[in-house]
C-alpha atoms as a PDB file:
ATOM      1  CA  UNK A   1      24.314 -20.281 -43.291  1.00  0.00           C
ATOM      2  CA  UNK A   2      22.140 -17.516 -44.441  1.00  0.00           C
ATOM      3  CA  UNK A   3      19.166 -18.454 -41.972  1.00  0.00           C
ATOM      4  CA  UNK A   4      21.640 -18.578 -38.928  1.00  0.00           C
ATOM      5  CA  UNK A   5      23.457 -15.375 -40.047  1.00  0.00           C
ATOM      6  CA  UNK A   6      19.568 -13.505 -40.372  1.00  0.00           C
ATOM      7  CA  UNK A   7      18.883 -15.573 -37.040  1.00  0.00           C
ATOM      8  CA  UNK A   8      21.895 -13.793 -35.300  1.00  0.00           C
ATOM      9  CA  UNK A   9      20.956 -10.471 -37.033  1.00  0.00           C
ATOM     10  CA  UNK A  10      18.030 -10.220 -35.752  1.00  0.00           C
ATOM     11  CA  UNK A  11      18.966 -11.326 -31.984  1.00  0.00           C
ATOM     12  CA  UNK A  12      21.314  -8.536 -32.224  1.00  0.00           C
ATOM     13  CA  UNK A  13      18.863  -6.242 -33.181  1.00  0.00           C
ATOM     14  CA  UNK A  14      15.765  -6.840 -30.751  1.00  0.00           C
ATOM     15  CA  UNK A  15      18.623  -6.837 -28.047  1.00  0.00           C
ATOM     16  CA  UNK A  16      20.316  -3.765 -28.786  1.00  0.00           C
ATOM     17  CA  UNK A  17      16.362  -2.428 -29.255  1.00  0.00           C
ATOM     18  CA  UNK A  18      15.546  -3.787 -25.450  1.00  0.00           C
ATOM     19  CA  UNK A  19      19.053  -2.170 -24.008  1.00  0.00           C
ATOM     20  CA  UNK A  20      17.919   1.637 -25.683  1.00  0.00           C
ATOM     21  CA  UNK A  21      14.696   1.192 -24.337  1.00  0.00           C
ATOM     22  CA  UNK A  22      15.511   0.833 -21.042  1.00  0.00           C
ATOM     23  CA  UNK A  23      18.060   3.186 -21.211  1.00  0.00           C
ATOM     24  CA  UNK A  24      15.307   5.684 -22.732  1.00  0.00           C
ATOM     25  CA  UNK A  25      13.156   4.584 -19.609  1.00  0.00           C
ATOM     26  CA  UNK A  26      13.373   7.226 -16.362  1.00  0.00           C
ATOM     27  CA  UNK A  27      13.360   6.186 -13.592  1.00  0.00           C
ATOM     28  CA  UNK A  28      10.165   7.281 -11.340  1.00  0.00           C
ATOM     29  CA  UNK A  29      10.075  10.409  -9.336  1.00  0.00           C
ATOM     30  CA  UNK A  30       9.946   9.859  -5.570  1.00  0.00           C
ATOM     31  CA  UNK A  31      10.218  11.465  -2.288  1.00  0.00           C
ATOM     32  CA  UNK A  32      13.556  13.924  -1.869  1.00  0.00           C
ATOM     33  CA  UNK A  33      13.778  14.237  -5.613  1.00  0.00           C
ATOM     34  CA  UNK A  34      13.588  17.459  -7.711  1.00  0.00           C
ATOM     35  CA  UNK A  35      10.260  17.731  -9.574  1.00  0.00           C
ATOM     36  CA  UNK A  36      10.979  18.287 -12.870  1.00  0.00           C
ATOM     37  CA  UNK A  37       9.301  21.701 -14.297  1.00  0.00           C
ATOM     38  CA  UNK A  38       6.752  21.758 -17.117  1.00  0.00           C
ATOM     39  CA  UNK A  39       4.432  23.894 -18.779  1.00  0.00           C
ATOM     40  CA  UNK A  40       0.979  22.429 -19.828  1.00  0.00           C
ATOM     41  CA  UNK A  41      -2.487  23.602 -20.472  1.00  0.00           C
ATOM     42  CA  UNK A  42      -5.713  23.431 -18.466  1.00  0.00           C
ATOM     43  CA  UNK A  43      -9.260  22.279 -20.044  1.00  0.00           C
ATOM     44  CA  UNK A  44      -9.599  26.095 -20.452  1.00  0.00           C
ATOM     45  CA  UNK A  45      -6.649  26.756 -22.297  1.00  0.00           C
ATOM     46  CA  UNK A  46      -4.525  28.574 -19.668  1.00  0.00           C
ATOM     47  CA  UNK A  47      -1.152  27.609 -19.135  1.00  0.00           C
ATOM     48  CA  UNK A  48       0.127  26.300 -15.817  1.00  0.00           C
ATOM     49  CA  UNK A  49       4.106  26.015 -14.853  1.00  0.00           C
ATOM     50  CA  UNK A  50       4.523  24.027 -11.768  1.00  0.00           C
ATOM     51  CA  UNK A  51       8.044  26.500 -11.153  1.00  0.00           C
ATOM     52  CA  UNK A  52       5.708  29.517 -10.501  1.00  0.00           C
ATOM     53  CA  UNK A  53       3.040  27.601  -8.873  1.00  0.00           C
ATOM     54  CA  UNK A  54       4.853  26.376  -6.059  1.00  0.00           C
ATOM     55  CA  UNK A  55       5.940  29.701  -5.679  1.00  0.00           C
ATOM     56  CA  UNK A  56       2.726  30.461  -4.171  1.00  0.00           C
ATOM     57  CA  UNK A  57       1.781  26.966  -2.499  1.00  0.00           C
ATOM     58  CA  UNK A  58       2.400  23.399  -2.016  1.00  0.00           C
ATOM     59  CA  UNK A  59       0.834  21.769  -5.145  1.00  0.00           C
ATOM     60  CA  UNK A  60      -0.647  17.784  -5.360  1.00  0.00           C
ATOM     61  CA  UNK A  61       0.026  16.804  -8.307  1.00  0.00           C
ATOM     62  CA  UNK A  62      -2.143  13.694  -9.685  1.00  0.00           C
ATOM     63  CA  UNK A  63      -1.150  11.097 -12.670  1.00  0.00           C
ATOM     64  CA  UNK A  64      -4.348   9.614 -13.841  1.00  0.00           C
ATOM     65  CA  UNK A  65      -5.015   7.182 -16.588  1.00  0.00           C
ATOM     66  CA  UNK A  66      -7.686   9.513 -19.013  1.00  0.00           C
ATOM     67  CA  UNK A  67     -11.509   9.854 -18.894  1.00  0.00           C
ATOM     68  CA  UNK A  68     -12.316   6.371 -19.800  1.00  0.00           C
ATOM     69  CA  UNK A  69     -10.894   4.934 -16.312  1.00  0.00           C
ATOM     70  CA  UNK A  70     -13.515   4.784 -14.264  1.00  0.00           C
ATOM     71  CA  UNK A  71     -11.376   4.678 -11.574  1.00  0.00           C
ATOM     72  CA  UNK A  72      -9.971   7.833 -12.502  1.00  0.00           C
ATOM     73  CA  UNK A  73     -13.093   8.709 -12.466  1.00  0.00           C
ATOM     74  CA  UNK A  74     -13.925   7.994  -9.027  1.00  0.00           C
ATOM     75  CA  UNK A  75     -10.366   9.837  -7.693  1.00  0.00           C
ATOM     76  CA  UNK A  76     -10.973  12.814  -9.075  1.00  0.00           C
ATOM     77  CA  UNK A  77     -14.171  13.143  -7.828  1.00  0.00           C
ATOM     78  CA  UNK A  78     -13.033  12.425  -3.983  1.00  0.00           C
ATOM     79  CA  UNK A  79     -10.202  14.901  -4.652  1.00  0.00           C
ATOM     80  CA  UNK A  80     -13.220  17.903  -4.365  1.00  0.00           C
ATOM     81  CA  UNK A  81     -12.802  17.335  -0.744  1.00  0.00           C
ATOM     82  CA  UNK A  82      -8.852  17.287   0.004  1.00  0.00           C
ATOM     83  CA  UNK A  83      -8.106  20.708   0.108  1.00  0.00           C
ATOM     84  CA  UNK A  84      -9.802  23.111   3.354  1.00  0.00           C
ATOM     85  CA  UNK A  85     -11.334  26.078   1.897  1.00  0.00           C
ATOM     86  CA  UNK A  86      -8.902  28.291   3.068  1.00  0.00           C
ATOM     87  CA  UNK A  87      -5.480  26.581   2.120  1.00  0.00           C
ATOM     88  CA  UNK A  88      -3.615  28.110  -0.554  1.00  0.00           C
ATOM     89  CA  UNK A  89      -2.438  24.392  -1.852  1.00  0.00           C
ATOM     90  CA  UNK A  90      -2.828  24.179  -5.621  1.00  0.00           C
ATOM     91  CA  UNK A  91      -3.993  20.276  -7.063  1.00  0.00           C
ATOM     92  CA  UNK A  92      -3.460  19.195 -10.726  1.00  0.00           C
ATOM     93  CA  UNK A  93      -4.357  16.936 -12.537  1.00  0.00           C
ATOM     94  CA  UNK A  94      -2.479  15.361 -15.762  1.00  0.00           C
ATOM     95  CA  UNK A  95      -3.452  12.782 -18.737  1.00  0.00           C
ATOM     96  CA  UNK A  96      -2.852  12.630 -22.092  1.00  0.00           C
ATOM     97  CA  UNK A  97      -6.237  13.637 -22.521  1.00  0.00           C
ATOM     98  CA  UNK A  98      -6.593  16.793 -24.322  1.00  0.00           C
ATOM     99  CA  UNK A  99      -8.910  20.348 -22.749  1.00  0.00           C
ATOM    100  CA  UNK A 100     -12.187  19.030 -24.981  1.00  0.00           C
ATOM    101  CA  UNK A 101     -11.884  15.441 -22.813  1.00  0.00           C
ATOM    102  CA  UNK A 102     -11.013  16.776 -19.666  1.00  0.00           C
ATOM    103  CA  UNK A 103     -14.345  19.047 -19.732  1.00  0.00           C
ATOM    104  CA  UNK A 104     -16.343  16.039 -20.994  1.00  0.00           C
ATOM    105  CA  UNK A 105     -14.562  14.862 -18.366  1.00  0.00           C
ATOM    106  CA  UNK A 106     -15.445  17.285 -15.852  1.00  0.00           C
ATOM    107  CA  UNK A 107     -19.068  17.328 -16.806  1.00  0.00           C
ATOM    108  CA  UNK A 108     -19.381  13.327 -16.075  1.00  0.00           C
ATOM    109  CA  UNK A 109     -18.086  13.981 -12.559  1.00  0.00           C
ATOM    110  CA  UNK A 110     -20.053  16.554 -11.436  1.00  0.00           C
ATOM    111  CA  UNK A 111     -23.673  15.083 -12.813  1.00  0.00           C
ATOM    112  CA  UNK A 112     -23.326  12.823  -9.007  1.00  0.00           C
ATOM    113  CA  UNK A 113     -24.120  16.270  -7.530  1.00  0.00           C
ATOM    114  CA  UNK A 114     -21.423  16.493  -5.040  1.00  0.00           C
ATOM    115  CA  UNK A 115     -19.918  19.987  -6.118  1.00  0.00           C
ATOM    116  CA  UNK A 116     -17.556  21.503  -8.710  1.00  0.00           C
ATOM    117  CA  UNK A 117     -14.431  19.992  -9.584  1.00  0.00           C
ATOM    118  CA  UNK A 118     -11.728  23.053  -7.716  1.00  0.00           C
ATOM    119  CA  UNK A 119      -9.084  22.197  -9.306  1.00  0.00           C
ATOM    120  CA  UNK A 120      -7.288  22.239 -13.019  1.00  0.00           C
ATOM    121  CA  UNK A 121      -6.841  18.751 -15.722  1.00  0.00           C
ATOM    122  CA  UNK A 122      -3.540  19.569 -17.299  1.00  0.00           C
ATOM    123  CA  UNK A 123      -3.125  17.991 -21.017  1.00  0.00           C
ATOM    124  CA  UNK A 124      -0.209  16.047 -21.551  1.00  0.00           C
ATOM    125  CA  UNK A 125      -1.621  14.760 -25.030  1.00  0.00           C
ATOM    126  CA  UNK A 126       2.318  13.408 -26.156  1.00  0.00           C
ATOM    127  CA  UNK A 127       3.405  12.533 -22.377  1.00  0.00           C
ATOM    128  CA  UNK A 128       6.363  14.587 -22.441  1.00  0.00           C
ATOM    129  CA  UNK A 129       5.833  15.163 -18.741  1.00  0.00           C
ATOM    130  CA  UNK A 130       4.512  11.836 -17.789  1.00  0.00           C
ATOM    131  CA  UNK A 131       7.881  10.424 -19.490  1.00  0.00           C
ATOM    132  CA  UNK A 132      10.259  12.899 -17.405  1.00  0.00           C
ATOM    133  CA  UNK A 133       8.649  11.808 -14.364  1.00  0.00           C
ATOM    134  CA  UNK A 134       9.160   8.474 -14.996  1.00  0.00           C
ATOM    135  CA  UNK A 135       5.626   7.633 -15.087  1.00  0.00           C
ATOM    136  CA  UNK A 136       5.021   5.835 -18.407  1.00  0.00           C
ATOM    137  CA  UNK A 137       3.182   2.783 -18.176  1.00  0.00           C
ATOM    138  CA  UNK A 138       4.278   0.601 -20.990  1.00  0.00           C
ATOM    139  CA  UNK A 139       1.684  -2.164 -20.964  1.00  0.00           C
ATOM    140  CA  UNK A 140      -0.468   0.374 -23.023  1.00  0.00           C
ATOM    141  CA  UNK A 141       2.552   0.851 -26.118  1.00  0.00           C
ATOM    142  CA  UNK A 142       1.455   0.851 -29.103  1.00  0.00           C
ATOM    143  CA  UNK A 143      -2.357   0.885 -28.313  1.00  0.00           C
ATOM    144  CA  UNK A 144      -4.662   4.318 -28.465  1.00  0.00           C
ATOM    145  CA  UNK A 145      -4.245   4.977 -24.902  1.00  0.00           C
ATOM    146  CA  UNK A 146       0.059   4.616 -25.343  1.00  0.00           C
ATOM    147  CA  UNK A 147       1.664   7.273 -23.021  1.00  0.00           C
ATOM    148  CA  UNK A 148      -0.605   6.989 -20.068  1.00  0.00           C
ATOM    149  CA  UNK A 149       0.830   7.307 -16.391  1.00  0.00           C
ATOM    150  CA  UNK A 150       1.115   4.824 -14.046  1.00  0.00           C
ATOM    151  CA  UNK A 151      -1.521   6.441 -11.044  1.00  0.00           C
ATOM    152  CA  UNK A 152       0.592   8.656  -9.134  1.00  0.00           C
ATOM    153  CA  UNK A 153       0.411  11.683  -6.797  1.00  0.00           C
ATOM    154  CA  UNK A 154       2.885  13.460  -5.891  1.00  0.00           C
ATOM    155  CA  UNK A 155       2.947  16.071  -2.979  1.00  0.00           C
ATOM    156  CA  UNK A 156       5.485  19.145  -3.881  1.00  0.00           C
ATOM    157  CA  UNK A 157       7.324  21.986  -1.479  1.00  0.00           C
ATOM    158  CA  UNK A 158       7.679  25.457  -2.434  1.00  0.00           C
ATOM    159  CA  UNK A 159      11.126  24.565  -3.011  1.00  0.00           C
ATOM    160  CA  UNK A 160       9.737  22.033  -5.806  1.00  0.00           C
ATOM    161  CA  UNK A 161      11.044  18.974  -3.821  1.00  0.00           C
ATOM    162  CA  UNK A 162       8.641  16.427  -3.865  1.00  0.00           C
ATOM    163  CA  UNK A 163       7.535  15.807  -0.135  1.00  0.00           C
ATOM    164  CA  UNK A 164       5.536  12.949  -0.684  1.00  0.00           C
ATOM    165  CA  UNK A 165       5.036   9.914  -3.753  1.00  0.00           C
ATOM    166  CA  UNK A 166       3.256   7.318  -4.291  1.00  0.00           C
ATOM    167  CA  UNK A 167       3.042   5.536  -7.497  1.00  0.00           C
ATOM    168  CA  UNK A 168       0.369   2.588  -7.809  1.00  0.00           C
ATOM    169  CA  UNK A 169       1.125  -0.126 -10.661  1.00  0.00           C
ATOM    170  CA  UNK A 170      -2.443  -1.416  -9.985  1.00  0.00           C
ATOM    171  CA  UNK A 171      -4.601   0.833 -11.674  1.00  0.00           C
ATOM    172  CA  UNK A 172      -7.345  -0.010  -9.632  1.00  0.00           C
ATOM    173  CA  UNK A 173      -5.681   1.129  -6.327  1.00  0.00           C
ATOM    174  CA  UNK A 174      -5.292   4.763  -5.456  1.00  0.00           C
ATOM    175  CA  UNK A 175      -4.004   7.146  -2.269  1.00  0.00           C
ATOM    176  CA  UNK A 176      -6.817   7.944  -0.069  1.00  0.00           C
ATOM    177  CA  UNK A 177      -7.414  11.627   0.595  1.00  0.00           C
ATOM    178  CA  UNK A 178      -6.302  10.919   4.229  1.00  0.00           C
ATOM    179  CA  UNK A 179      -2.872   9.527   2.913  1.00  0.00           C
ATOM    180  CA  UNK A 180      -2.378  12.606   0.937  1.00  0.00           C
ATOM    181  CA  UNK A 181      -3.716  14.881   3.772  1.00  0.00           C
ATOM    182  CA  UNK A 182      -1.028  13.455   5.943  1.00  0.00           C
ATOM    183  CA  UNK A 183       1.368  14.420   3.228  1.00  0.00           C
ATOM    184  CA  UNK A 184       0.267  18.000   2.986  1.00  0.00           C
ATOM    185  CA  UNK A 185       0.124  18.602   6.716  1.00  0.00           C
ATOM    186  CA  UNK A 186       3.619  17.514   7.080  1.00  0.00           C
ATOM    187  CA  UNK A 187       5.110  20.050   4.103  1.00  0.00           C
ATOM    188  CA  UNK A 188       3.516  23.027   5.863  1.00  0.00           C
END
């Protein structure tokens, strides 16, 4: 009797623990939706709020996996050559990863010689915004890497509507730079 009773107990309690973590889950941002405001830092310590930069400019906003991903690697490197020179479109990046990391991070990328990295890694080191937009990839729970974002960019109006989405659950697959520049030539 005891055995079945903890049995039961503890069927209740892993399915009650299931139900509030998928209530707890957001769902993902996507195309028509508000993007939700934050304020995070930049490797250099300078704080960015995505409700004042779209005041000035469409803004890409990127979702990688951290600065051990080679693949994240290899996407933020392209992303040097999305925006023309003379466009006032803003590009962030966000991780977890905190500023020391993403200038590490930096560093690594531009030793292949193909320019500076233009634009500004945001730290997200508790995933506070990677949770509001719905971006949390829970394979990684409970490991060192727990919090990080499923790959996403996101292309944003100066209204803050997002414009354009797309969220990869492969982390080996990315938007090109001529998806995105589609995106961006549409919101203008």
């Amino acid at each position: 009797m005891k055995i079945r009773f903890a049995f039961v107990a503890v069927l209740i309690l892993l399915t009650a623990a299931t139900i509030f973590g998928q209530a707890n889950q957001a769902k993902p941002i996507d195309a028509g939706d508000l993007a939700p405001d934050f304020t995070l830092t930049d490797q250099n310590g300078k704080s960015v709020t995505l409700s004042e930069a779209v005041k000035r400019a469409p803004v890409v906003l990127v979702f990688y996996r951290g600065y051990w991903c080679p693949f994240c690697g290899h996407q933020l490197s392209d992303l040097r050559r999305l925006l023309k020179s003379d466009e006032p479109t803003q590009l962030f990046a966000v991780s977890i990863d905190g500023a020391d990391k993403s200038r590490e991070f930096i560093k690594k990328i531009e030793q292949d010689g193909k320019g500076k990295i233009n634009y500004q890694l945001l730290a997200d080191p508790n995933a506070k915004t990677i949770n509001i937009y719905g971006l949390h990839d829970p394979r990684y729970d409970g490991q060192k890497v727990d919090g990080i974002p499923y790959p996403t960019v996101y292309v944003i109006n100066k209204e803050r509507r997002v414009a354009w989405a797309k969220l990869e659950k492969d982390y080996k697959q990315r938007p090109t730079n001529e998806e995105i520049r589609a995106a961006l030539d549409n919101v203008k």
